[in-house]
Protein backbone atom coordinates (compact mmCIF):
# COMPACT_ATOMS: atom_id res chain seq x y z
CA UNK A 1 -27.81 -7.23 8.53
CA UNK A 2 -26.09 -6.03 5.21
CA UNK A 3 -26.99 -2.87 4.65
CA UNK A 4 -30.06 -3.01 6.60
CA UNK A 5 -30.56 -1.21 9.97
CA UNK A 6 -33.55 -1.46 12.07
CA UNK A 7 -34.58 1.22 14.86
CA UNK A 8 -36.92 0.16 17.62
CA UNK A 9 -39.05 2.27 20.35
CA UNK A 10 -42.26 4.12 20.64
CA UNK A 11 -44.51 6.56 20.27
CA UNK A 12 -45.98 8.54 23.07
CA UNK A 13 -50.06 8.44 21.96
CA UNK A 14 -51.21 10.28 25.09
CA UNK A 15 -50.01 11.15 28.63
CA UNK A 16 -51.19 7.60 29.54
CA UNK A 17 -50.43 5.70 26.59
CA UNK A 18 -47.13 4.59 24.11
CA UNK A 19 -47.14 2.43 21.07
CA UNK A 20 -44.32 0.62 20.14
CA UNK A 21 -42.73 1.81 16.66
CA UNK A 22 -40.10 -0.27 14.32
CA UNK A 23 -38.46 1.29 11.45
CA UNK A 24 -36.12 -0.13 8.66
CA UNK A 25 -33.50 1.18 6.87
CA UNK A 26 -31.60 -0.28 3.44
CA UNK A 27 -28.70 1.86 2.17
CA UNK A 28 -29.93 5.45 4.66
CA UNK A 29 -33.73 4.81 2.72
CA UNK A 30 -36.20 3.75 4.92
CA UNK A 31 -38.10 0.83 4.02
CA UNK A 32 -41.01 0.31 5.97
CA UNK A 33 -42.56 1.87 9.44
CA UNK A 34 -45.18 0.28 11.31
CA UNK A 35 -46.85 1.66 14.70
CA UNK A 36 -50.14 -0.24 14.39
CA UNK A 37 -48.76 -3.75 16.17
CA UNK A 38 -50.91 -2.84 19.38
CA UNK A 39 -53.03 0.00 19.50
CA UNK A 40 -55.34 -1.04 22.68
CA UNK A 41 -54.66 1.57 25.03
CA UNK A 42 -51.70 -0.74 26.89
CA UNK A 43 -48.08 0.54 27.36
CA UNK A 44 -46.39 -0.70 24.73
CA UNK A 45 -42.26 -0.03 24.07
CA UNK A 46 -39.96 -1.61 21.45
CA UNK A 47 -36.98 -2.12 23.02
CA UNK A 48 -34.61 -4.78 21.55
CA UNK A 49 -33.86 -5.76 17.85
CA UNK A 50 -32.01 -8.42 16.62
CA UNK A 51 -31.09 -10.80 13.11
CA UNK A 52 -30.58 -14.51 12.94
CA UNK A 53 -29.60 -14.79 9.10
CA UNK A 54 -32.22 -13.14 7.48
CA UNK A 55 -34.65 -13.27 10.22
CA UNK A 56 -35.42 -10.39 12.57
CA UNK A 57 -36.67 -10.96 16.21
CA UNK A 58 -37.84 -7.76 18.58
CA UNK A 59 -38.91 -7.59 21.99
CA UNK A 60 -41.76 -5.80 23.08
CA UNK A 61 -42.80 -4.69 26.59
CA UNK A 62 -46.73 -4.93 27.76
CA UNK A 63 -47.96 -4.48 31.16
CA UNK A 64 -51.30 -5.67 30.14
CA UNK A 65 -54.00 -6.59 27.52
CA UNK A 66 -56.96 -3.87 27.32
CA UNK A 67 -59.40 -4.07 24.20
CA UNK A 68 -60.29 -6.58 21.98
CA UNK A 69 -57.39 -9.10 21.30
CA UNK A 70 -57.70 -7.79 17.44
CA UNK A 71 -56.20 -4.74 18.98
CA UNK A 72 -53.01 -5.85 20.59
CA UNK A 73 -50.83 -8.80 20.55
CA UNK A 74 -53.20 -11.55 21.29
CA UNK A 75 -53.44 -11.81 17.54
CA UNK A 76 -49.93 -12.31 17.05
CA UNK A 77 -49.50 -14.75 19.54
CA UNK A 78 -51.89 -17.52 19.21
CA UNK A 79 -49.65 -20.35 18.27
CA UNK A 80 -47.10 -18.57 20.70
CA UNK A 81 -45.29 -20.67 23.99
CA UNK A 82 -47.50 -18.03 25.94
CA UNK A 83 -51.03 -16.94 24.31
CA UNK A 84 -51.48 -14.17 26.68
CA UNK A 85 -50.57 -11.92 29.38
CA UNK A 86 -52.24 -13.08 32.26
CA UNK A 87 -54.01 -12.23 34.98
CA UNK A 88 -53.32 -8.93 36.17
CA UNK A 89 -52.38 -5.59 34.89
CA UNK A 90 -49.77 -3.72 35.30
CA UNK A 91 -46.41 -5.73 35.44
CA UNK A 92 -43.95 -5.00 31.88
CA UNK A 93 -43.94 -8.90 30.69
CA UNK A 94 -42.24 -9.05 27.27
CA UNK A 95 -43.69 -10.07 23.79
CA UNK A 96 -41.09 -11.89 21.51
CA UNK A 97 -42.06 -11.45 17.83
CA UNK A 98 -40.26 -12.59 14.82
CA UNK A 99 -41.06 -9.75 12.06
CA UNK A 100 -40.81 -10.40 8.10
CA UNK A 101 -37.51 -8.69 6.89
CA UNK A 102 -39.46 -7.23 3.99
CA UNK A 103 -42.88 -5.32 5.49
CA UNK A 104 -42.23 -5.49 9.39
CA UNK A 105 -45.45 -7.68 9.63
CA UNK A 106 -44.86 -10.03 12.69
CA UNK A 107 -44.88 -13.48 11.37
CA UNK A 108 -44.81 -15.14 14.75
CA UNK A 109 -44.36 -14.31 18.62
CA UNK A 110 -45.05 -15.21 22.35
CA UNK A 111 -45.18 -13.54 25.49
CA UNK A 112 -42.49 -14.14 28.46
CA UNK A 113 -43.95 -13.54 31.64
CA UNK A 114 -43.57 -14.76 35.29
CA UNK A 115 -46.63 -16.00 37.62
CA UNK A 116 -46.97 -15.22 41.25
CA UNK A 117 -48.08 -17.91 43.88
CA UNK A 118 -51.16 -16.18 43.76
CA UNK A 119 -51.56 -16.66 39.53
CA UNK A 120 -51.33 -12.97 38.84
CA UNK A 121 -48.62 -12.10 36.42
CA UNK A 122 -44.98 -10.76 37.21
CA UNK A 123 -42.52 -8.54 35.75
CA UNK A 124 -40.12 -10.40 32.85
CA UNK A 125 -37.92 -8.27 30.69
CA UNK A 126 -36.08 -9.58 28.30
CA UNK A 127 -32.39 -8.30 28.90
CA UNK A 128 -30.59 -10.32 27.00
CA UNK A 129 -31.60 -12.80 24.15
CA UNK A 130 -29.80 -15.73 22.99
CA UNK A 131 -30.35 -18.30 19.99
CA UNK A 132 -28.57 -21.43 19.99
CA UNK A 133 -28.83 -23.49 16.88
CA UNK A 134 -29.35 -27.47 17.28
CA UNK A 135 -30.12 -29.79 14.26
């Protein structure tokens, strides 16, 4: 967007345990960091970045909540399509968040996931994300 770049991935906490990590970039400076969107324990990766205008979207992969919802992305997804993750652990489901251009805050977001017959939840990566504008 401009001369802004934004970099998206994690951070390996502990043999057992990533964080996802977004940085931004204006003109080669960087602008903001933040690794403290989920810090619950769960597998966590930033893996896909993208602008609408002057908005910025990312995806997220989970495979579970663990903790106290102020520790992961239960807080950022209460008005979401999808509050939570599920039933079930273990399964990468994807967390959509719209982040503020500015700080990296996430402003909004909702988890994508798929349910089995038997209500547990299913793998859903988000591969490829499109936005269609209608008035």
């Amino acid at each position: 967007y401009g001369d802004t770049s934004i970099y998206i991935g994690y951070v390996q906490i502990s043999m057992n345990d990533k964080a996802p990590i977004v940085v931004c970039f204006q003109n080669g400076e960087r602008i903001w960091e933040n690794t403290d969107y989920e810090d619950s324990g769960d597998d966590s990766v930033g893996y896909g970045v993208f602008f609408w205008h002057d908005r910025v979207y990312a995806a997220f992969s989970v495979t579970g909540t663990q903790g106290r919802p102020d520790q992961d992305w239960r807080r950022f997804t209460k008005d979401g399509w999808l509050t939570s993750y599920g039933r079930g652990d273990g399964p990468k489901a994807t967390v959509l968040a719209r982040l503020d251009l500015e700080t990296g805050e996430v402003l909004s977001a909702t988890y994508i996931s798929a349910i089995l017959k038997n209500g547990n939840t299913n793998s859903a990566n988000a591969l490829w994300i499109y936005y269609q504008y209608s008035r």
